[in-house]
PDB file of N, CA and C in Angstrom:
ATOM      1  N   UNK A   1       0.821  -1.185   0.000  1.00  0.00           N
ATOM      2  CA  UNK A   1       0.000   0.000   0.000  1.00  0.00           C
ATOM      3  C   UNK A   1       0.869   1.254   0.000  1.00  0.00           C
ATOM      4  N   UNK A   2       1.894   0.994   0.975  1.00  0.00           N
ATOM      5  CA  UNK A   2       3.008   2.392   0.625  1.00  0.00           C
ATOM      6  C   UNK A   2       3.466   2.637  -0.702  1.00  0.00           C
ATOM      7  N   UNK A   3       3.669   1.426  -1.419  1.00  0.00           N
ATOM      8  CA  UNK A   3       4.073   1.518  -2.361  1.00  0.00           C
ATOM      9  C   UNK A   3       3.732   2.392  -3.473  1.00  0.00           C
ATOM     10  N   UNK A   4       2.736   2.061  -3.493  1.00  0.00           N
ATOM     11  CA  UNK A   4       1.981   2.257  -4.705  1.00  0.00           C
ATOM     12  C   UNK A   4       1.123   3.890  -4.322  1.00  0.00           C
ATOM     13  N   UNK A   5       1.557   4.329  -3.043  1.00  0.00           N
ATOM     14  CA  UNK A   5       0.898   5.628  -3.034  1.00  0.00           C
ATOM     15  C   UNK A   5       2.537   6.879  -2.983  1.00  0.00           C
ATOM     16  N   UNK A   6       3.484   6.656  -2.952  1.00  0.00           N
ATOM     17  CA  UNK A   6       4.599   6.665  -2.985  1.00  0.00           C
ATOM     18  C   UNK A   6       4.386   6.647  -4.722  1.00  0.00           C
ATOM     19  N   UNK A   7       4.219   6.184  -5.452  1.00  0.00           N
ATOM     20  CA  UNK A   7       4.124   5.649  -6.837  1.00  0.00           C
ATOM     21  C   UNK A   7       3.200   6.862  -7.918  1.00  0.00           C
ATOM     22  N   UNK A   8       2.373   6.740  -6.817  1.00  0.00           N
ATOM     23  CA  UNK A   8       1.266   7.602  -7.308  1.00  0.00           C
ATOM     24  C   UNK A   8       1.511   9.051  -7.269  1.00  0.00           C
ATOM     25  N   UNK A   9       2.256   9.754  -6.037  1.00  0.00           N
ATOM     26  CA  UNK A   9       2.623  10.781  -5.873  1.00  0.00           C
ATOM     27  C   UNK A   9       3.907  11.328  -6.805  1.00  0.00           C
ATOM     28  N   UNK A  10       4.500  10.362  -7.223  1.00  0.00           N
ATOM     29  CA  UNK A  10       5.934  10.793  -8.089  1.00  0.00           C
ATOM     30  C   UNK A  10       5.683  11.361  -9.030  1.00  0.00           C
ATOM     31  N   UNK A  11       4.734  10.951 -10.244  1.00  0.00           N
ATOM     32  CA  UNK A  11       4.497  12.099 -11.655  1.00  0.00           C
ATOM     33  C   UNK A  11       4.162  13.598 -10.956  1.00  0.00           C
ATOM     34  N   UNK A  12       3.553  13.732  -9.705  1.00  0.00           N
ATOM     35  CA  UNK A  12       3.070  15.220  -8.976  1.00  0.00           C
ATOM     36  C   UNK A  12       4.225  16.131  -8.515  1.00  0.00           C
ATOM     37  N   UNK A  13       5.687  15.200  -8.201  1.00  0.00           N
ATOM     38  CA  UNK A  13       6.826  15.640  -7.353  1.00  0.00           C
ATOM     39  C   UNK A  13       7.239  16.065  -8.639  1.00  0.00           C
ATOM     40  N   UNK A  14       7.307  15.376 -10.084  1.00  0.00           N
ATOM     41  CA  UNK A  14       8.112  15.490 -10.939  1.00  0.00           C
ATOM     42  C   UNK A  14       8.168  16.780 -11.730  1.00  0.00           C
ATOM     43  N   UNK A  15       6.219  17.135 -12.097  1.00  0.00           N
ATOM     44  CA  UNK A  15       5.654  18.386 -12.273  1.00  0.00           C
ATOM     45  C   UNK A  15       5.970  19.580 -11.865  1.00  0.00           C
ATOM     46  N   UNK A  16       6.188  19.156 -10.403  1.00  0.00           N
ATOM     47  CA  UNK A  16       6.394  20.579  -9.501  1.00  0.00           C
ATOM     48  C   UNK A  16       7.777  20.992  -9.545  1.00  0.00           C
ATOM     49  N   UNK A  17       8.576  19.784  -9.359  1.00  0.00           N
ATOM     50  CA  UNK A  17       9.936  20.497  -9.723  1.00  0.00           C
ATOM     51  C   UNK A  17      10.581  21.195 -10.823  1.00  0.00           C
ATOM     52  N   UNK A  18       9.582  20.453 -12.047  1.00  0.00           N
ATOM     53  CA  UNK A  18       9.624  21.299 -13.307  1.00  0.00           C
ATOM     54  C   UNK A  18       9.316  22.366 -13.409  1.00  0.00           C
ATOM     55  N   UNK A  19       7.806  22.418 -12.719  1.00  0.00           N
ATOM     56  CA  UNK A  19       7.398  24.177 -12.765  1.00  0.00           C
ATOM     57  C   UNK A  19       7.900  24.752 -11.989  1.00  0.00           C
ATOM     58  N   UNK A  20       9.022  24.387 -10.954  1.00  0.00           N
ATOM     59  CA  UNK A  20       9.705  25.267 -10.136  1.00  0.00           C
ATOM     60  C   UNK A  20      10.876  25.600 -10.773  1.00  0.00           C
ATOM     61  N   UNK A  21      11.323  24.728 -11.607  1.00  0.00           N
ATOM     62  CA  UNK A  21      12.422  25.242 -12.281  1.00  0.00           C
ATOM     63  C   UNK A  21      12.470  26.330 -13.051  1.00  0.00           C
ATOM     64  N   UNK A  22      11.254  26.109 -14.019  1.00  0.00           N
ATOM     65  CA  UNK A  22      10.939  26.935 -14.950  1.00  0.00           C
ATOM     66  C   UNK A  22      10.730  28.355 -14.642  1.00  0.00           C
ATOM     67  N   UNK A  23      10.023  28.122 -13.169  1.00  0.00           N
ATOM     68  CA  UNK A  23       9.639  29.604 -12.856  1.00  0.00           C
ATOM     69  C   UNK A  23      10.743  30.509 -12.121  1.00  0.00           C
ATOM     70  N   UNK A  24      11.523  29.522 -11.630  1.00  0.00           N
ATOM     71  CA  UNK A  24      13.142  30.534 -11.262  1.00  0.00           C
ATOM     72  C   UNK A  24      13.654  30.811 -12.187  1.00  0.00           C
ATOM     73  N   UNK A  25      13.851  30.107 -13.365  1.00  0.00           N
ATOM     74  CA  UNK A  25      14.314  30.544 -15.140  1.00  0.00           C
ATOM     75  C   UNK A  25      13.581  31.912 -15.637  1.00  0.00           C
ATOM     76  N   UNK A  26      12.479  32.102 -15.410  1.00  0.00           N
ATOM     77  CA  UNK A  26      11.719  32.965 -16.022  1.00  0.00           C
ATOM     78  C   UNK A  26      12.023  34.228 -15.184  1.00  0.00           C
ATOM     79  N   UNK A  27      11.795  33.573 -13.609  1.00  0.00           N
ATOM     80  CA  UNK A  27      12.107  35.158 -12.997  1.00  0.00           C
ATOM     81  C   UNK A  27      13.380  35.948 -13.330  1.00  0.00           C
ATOM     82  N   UNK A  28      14.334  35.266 -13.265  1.00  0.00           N
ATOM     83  CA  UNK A  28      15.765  35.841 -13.283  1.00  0.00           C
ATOM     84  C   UNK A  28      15.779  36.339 -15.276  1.00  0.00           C
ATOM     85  N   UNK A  29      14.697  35.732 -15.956  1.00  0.00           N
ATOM     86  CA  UNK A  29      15.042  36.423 -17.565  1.00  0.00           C
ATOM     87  C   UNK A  29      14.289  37.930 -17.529  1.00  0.00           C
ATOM     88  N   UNK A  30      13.340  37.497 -16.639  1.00  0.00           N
ATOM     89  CA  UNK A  30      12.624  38.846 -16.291  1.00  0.00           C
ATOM     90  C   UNK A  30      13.153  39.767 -16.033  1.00  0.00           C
ATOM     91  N   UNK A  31      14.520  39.650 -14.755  1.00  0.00           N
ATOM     92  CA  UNK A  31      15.079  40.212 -13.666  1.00  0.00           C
ATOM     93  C   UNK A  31      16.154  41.243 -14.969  1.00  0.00           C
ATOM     94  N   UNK A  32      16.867  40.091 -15.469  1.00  0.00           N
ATOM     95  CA  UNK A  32      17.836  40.150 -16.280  1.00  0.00           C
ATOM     96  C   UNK A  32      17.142  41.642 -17.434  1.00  0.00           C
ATOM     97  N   UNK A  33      16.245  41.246 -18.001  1.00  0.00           N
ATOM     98  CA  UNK A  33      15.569  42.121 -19.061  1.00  0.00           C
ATOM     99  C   UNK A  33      15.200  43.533 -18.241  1.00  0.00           C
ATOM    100  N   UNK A  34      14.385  43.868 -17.160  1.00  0.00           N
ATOM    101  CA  UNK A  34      14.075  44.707 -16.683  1.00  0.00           C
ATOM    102  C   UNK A  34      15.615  45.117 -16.116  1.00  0.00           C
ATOM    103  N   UNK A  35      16.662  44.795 -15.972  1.00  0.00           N
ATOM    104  CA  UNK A  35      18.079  45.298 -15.453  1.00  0.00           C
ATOM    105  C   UNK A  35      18.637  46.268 -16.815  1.00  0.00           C
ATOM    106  N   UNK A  36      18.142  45.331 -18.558  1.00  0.00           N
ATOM    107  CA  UNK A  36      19.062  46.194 -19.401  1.00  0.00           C
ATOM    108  C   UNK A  36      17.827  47.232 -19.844  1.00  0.00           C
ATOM    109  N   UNK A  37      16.854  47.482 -19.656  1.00  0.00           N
ATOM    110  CA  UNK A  37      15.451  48.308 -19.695  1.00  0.00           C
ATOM    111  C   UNK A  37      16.404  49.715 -18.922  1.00  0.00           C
ATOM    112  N   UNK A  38      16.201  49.237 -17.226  1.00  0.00           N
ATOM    113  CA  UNK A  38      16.210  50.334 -16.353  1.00  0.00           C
ATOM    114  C   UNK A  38      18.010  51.064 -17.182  1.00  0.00           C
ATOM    115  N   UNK A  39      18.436  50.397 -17.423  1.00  0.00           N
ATOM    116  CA  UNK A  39      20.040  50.860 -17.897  1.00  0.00           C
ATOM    117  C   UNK A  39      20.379  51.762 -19.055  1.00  0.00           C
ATOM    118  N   UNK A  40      19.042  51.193 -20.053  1.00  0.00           N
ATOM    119  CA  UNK A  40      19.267  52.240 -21.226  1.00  0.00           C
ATOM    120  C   UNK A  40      17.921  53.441 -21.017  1.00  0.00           C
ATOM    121  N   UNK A  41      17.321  53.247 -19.773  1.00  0.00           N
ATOM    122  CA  UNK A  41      16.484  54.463 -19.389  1.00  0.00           C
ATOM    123  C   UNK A  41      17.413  55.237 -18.816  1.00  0.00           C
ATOM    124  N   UNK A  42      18.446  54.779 -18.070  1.00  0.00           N
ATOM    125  CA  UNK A  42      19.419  56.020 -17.269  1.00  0.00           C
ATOM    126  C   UNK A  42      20.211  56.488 -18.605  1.00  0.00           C
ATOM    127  N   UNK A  43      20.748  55.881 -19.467  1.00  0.00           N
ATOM    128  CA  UNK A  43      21.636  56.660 -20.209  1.00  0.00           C
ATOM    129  C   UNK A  43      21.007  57.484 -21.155  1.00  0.00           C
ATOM    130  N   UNK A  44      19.529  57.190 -21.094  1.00  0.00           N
ATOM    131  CA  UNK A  44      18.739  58.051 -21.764  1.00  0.00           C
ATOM    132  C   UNK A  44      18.503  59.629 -20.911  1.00  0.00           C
ATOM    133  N   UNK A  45      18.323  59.481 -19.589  1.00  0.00           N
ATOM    134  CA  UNK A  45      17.932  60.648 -18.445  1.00  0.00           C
ATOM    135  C   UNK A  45      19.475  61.404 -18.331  1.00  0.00           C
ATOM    136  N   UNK A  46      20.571  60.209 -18.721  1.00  0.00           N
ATOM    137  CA  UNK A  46      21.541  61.248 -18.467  1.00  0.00           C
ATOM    138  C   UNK A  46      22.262  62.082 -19.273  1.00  0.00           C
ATOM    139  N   UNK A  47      21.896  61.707 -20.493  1.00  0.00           N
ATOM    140  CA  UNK A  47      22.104  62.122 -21.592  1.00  0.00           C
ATOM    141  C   UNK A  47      20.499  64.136 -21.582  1.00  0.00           C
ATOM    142  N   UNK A  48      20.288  63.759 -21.088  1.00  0.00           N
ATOM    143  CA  UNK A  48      18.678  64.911 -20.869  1.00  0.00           C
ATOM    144  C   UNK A  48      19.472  66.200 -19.924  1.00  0.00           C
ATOM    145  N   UNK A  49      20.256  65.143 -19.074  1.00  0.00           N
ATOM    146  CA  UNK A  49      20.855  66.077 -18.229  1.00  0.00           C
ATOM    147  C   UNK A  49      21.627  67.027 -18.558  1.00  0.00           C
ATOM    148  N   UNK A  50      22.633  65.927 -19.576  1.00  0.00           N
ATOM    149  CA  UNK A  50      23.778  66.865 -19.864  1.00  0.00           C
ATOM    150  C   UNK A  50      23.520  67.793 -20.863  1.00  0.00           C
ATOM    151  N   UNK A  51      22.273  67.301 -21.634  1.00  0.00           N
ATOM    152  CA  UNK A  51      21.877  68.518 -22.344  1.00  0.00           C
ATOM    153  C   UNK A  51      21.192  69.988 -21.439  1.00  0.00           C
ATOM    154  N   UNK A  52      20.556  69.598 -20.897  1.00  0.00           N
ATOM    155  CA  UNK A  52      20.374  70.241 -19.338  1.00  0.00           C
ATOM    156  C   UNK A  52      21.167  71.465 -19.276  1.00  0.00           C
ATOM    157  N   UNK A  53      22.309  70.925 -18.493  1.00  0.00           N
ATOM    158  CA  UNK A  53      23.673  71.966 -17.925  1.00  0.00           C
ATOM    159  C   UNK A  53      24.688  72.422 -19.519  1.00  0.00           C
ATOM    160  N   UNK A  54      24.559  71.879 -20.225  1.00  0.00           N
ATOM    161  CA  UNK A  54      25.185  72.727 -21.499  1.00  0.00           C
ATOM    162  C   UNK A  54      24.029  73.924 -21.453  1.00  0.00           C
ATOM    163  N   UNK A  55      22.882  73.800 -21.723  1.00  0.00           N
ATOM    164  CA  UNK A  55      21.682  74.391 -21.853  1.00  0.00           C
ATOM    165  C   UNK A  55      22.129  75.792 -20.724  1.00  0.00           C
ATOM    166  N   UNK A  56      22.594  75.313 -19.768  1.00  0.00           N
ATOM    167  CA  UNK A  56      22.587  76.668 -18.375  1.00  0.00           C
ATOM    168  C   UNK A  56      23.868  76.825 -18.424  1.00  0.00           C
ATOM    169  N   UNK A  57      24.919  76.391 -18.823  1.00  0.00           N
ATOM    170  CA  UNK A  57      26.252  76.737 -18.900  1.00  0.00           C
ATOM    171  C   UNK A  57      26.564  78.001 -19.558  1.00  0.00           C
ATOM    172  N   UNK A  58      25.680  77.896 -21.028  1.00  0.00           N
ATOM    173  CA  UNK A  58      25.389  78.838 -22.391  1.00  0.00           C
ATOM    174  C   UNK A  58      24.798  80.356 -21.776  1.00  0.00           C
ATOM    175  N   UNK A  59      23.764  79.808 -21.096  1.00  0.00           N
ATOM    176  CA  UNK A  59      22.559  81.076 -20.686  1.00  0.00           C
ATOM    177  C   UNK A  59      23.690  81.807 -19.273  1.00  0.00           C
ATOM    178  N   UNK A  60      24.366  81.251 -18.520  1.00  0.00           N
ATOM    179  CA  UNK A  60      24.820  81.590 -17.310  1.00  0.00           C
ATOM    180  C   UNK A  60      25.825  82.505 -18.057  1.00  0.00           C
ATOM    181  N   UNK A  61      26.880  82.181 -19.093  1.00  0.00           N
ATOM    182  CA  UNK A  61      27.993  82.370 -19.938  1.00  0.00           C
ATOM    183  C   UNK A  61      27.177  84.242 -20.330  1.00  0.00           C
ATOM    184  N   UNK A  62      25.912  84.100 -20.670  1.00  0.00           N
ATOM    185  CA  UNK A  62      25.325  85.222 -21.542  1.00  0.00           C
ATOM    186  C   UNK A  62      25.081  85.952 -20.850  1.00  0.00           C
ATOM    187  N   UNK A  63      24.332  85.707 -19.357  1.00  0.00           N
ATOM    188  CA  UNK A  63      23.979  86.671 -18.591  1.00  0.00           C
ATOM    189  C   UNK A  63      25.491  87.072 -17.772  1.00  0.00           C
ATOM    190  N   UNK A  64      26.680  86.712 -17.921  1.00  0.00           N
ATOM    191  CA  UNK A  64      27.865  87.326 -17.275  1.00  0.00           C
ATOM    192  C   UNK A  64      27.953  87.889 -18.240  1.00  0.00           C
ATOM    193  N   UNK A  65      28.115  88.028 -19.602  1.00  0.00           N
ATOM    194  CA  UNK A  65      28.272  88.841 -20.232  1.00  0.00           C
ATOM    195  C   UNK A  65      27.338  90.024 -20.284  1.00  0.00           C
ATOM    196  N   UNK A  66      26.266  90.299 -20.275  1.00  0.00           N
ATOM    197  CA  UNK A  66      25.748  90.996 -20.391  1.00  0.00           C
ATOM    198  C   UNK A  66      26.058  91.736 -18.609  1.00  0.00           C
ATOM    199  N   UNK A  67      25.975  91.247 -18.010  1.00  0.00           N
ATOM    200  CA  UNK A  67      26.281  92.543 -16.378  1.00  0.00           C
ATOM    201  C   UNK A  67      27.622  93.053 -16.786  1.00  0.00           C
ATOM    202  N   UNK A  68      29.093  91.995 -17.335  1.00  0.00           N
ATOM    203  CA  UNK A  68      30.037  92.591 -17.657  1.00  0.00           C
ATOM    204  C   UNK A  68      29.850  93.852 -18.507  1.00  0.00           C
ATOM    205  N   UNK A  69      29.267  93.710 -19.510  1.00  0.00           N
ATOM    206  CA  UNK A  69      29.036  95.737 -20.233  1.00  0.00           C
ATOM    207  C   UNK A  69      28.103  95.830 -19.697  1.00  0.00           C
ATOM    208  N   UNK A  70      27.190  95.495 -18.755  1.00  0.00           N
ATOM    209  CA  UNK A  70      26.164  96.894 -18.257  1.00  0.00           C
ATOM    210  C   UNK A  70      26.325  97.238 -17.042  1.00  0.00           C
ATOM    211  N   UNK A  71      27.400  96.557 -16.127  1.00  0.00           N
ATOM    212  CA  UNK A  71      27.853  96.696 -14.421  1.00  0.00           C
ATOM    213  C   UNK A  71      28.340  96.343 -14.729  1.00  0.00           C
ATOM    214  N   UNK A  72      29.910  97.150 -14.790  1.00  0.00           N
ATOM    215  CA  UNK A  72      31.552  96.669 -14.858  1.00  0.00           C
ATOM    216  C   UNK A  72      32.038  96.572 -13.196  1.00  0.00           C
ATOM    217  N   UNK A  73      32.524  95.672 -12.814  1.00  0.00           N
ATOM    218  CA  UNK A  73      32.610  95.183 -11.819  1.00  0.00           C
ATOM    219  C   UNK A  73      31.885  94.542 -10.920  1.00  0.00           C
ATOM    220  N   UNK A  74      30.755  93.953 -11.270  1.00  0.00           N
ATOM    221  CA  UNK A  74      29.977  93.164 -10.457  1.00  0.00           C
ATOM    222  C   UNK A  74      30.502  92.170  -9.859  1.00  0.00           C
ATOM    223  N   UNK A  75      31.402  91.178 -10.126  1.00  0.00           N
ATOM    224  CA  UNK A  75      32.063  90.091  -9.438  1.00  0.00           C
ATOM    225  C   UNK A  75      32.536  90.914  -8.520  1.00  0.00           C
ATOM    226  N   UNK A  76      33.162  91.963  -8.154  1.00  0.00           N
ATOM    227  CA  UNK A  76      33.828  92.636  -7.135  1.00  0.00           C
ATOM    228  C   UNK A  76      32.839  93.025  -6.302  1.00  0.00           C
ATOM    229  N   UNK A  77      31.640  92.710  -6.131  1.00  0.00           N
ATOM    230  CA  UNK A  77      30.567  93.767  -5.284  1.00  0.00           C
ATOM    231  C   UNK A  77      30.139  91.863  -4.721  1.00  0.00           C
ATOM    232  N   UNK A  78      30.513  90.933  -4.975  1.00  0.00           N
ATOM    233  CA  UNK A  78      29.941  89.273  -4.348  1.00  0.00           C
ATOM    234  C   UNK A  78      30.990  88.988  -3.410  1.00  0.00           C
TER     235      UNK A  78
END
């Protein structure tokens, strides 16, 4: 009687270890995919950035120029 219920249970053990396999396979392709996703979203944001600070580097560059001929000496008054 052990036997054969022992017997009976094995195709169920065999299943499960399969779908357990499978599903640690899947998580980590998941894991893996959402890792090179989030990676080319940052080099995308940082690339935004650096357009960003060129963007205020330019404008900061213009407005010193402009106090330089219209308040000559302003750095001396900070």
């Amino acid at each position: 009687m052990m036997g054969f219920g022992l017997f009976a249970l094995t195709p169920a053990f065999i299943i499960l270890a399969v779908a357990a396999m499978l599903a640690v396979i899947f998580h980590f392709k998941h894991q893996a995919r959402l890792m090179r996703w989030q990676a080319a979203r940052e080099g995308v944001d940082l690339e935004a950035l650096r357009a960003t600070a060129a963007a205020l580097e330019r404008r900061m560059a213009t407005l010193e120029s402009i106090l330089d001929a219209e308040a000559p000496g302003w750095r001396d008054r900070t």
